[in-house]
PDB file of N, CA and C in Angstrom:
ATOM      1  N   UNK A   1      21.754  -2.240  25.019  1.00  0.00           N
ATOM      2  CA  UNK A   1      21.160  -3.533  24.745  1.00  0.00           C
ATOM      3  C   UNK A   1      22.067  -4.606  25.335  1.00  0.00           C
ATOM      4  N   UNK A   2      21.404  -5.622  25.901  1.00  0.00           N
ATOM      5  CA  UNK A   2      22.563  -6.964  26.227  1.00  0.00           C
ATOM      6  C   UNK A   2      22.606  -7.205  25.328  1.00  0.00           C
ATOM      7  N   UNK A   3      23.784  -8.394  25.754  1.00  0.00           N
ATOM      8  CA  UNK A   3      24.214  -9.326  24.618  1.00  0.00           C
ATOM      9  C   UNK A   3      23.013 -10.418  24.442  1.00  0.00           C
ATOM     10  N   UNK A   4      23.698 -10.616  23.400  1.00  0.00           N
ATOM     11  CA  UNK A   4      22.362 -11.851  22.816  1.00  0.00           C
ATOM     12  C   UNK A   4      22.828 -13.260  23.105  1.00  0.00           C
ATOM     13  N   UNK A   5      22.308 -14.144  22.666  1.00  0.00           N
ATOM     14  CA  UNK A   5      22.942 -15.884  23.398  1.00  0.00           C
ATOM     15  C   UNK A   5      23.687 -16.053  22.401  1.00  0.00           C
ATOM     16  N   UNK A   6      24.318 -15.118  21.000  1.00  0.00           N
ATOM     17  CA  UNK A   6      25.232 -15.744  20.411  1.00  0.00           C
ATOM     18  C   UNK A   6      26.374 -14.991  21.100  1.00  0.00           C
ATOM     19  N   UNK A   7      26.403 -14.148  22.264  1.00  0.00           N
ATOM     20  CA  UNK A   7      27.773 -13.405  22.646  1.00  0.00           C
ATOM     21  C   UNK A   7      28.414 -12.198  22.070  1.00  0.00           C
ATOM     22  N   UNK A   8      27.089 -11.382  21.285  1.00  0.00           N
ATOM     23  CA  UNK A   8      27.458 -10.523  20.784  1.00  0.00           C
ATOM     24  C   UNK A   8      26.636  -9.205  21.150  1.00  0.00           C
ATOM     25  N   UNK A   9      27.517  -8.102  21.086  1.00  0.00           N
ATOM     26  CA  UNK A   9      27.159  -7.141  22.682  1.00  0.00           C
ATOM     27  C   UNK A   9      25.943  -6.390  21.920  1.00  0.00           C
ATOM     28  N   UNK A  10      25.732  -6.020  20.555  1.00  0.00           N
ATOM     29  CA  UNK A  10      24.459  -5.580  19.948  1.00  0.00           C
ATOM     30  C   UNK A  10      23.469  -6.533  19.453  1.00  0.00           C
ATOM     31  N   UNK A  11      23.682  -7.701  19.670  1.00  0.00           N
ATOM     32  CA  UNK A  11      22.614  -8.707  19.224  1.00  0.00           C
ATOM     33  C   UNK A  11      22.974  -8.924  17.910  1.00  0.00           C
ATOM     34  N   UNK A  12      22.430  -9.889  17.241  1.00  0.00           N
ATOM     35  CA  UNK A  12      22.679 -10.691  15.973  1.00  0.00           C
ATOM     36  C   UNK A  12      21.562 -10.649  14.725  1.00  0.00           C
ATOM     37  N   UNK A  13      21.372 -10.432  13.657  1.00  0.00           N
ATOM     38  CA  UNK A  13      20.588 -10.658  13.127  1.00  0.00           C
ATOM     39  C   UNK A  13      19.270 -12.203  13.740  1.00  0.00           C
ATOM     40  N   UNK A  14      20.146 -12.757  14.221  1.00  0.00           N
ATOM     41  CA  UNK A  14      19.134 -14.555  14.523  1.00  0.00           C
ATOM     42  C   UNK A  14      18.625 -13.812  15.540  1.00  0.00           C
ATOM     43  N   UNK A  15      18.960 -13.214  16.105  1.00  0.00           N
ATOM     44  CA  UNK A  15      18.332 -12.985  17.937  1.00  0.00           C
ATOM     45  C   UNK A  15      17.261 -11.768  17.333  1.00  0.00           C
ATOM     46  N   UNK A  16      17.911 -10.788  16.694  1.00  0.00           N
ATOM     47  CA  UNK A  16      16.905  -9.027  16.909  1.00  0.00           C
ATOM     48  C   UNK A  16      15.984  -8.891  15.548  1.00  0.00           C
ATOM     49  N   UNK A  17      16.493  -9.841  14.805  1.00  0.00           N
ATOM     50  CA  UNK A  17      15.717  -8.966  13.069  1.00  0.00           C
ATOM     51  C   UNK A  17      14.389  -9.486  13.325  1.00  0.00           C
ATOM     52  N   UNK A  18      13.876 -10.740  13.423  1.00  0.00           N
ATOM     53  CA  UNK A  18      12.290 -11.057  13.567  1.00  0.00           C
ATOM     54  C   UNK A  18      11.375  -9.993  13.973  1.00  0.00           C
ATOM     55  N   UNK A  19      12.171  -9.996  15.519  1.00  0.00           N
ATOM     56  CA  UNK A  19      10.949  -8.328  15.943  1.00  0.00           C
ATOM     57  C   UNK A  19      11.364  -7.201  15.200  1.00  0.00           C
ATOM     58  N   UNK A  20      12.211  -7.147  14.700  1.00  0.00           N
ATOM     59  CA  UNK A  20      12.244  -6.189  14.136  1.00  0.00           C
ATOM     60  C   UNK A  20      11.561  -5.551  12.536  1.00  0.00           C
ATOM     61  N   UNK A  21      11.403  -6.890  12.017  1.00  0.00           N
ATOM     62  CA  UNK A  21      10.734  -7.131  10.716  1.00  0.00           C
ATOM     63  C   UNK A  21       9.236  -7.043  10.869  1.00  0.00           C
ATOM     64  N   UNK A  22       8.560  -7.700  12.012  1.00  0.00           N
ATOM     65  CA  UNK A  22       7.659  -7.893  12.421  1.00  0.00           C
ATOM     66  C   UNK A  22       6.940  -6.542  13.310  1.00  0.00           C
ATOM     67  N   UNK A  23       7.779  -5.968  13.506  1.00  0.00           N
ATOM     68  CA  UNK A  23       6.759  -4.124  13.928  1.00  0.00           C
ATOM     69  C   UNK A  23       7.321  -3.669  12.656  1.00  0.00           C
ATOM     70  N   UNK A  24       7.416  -3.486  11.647  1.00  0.00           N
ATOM     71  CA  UNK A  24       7.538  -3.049  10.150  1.00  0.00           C
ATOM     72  C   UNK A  24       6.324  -2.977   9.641  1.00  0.00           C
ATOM     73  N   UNK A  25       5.244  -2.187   9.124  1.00  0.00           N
ATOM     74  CA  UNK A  25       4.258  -2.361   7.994  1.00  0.00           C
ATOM     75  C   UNK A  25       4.816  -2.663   6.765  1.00  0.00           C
ATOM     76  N   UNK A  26       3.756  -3.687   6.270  1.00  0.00           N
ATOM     77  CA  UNK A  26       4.385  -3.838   4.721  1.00  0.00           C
ATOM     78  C   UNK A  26       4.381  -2.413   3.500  1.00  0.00           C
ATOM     79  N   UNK A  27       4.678  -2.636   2.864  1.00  0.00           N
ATOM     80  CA  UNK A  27       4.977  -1.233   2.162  1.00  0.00           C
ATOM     81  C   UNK A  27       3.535  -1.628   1.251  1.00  0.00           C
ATOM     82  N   UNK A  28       3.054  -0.294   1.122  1.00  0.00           N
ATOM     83  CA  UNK A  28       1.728  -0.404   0.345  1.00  0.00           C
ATOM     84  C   UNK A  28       2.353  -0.433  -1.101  1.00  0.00           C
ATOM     85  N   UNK A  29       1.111  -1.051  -1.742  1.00  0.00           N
ATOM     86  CA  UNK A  29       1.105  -1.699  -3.313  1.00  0.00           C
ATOM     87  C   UNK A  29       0.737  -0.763  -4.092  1.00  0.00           C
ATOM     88  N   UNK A  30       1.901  -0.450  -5.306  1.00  0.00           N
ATOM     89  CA  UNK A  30       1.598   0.770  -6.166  1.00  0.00           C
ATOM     90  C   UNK A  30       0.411  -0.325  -7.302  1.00  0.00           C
ATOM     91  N   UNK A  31      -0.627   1.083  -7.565  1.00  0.00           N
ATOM     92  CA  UNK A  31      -1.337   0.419  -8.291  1.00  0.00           C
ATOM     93  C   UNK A  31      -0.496   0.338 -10.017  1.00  0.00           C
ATOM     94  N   UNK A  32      -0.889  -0.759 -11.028  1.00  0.00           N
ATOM     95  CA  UNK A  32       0.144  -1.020 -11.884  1.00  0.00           C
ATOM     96  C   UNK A  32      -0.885   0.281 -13.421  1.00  0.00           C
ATOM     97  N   UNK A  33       0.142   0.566 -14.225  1.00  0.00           N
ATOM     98  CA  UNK A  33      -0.652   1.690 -14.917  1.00  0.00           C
ATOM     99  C   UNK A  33      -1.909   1.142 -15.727  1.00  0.00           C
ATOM    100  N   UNK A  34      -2.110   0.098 -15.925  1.00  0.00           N
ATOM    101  CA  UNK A  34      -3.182  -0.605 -16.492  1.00  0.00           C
ATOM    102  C   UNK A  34      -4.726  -0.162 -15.510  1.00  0.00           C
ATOM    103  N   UNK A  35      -4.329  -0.752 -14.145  1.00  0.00           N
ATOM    104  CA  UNK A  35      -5.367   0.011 -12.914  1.00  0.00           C
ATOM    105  C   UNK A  35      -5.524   1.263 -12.880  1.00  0.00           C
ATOM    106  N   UNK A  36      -4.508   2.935 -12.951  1.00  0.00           N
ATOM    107  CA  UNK A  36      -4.722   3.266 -12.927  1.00  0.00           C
ATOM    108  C   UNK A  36      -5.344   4.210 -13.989  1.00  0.00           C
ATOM    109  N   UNK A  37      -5.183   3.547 -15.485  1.00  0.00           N
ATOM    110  CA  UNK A  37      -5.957   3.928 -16.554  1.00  0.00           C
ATOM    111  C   UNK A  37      -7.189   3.551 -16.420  1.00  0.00           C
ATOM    112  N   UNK A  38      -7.814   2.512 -15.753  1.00  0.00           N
ATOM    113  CA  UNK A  38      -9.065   1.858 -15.426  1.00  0.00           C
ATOM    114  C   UNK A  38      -9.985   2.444 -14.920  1.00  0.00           C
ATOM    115  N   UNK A  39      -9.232   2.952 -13.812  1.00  0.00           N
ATOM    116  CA  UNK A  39      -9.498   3.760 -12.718  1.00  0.00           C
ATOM    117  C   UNK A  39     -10.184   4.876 -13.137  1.00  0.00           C
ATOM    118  N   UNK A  40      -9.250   5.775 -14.009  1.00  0.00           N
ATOM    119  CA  UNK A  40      -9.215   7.237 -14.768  1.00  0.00           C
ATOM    120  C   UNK A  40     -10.863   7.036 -15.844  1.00  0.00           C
ATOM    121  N   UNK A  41     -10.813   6.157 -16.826  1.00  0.00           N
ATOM    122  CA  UNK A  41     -11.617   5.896 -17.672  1.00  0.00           C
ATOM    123  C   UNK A  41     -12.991   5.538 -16.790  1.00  0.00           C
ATOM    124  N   UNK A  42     -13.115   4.665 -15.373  1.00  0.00           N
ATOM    125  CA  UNK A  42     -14.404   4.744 -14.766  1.00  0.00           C
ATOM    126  C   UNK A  42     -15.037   6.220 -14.601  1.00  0.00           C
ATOM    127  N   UNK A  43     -13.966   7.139 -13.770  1.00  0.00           N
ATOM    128  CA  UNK A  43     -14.450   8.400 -13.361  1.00  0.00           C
ATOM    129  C   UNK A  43     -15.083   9.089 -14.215  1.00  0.00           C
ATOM    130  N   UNK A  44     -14.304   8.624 -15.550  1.00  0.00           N
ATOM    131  CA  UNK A  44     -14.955   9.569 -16.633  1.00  0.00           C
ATOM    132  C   UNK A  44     -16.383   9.239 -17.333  1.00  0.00           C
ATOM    133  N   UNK A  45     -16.479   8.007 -17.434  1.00  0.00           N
ATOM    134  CA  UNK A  45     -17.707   7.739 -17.681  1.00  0.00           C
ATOM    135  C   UNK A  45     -18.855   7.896 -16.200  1.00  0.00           C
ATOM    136  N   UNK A  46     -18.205   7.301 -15.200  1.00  0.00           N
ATOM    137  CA  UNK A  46     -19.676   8.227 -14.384  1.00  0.00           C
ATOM    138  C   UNK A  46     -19.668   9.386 -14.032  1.00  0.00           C
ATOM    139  N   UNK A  47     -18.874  10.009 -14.436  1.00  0.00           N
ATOM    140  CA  UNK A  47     -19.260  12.169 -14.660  1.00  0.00           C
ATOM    141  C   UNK A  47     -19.972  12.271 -15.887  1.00  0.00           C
ATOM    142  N   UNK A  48     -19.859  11.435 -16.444  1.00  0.00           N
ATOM    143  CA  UNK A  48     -20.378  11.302 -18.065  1.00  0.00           C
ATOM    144  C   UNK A  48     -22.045  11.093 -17.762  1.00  0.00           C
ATOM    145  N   UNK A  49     -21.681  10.046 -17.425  1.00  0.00           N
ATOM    146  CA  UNK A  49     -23.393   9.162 -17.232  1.00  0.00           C
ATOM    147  C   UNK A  49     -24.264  10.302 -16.295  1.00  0.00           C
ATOM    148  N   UNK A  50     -23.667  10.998 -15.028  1.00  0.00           N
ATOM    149  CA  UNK A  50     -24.057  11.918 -14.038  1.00  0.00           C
ATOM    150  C   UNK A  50     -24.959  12.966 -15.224  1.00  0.00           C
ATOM    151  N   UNK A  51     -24.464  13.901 -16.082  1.00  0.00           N
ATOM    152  CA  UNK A  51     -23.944  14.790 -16.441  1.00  0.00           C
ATOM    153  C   UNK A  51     -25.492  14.656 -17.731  1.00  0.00           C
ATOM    154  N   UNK A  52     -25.534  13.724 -18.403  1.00  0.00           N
ATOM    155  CA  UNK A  52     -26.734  12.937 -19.336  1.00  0.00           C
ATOM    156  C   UNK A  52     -27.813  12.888 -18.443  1.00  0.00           C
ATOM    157  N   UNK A  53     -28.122  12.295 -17.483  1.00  0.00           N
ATOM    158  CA  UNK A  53     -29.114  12.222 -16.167  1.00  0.00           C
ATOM    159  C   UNK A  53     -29.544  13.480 -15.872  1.00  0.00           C
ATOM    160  N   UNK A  54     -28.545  14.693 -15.990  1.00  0.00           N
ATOM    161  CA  UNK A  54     -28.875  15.620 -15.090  1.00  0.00           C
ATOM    162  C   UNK A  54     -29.326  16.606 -16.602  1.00  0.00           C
ATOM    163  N   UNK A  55     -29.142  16.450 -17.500  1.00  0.00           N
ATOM    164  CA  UNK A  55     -29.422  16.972 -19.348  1.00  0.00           C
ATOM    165  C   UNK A  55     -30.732  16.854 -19.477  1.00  0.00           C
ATOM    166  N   UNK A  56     -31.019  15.263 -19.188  1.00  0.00           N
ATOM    167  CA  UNK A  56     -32.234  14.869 -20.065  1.00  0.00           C
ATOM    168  C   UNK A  56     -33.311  14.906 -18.527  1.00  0.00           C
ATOM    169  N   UNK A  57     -32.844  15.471 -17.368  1.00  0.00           N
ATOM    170  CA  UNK A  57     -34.187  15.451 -16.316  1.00  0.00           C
ATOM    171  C   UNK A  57     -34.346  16.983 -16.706  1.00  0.00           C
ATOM    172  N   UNK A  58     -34.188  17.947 -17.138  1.00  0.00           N
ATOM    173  CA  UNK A  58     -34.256  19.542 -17.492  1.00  0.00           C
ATOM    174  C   UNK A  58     -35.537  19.523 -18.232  1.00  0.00           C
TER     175      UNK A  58
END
């Protein structure tokens, strides 16, 4: 790598971190346990609801 315009032979945080931050993906978002109890309790009621539908068409 050249030097950077502050004179330093690997570059500087001011000169290299931007691009460097910037080809980074942000880190994906853990869902919080409230969502994924939400989550859990939907599935169960529409296997539920599925499950009644498929009872009472017999």
């Amino acid at each position: 790598m050249s030097e950077c315009k502050h004179g330093l032979r690997h570059g500087c945080s001011y000169c290299h971190a931007p691009a460097r931050v910037a080809a980074r993906a942000p880190a994906p978002k853990r869902a919080s346990r409230g969502t994924r109890l939400s989550e859990q309790m939907n599935d169960r009621m529409t296997a539920l609801k599925r499950r009644l539908r498929e009872l009472r068409g017999q």
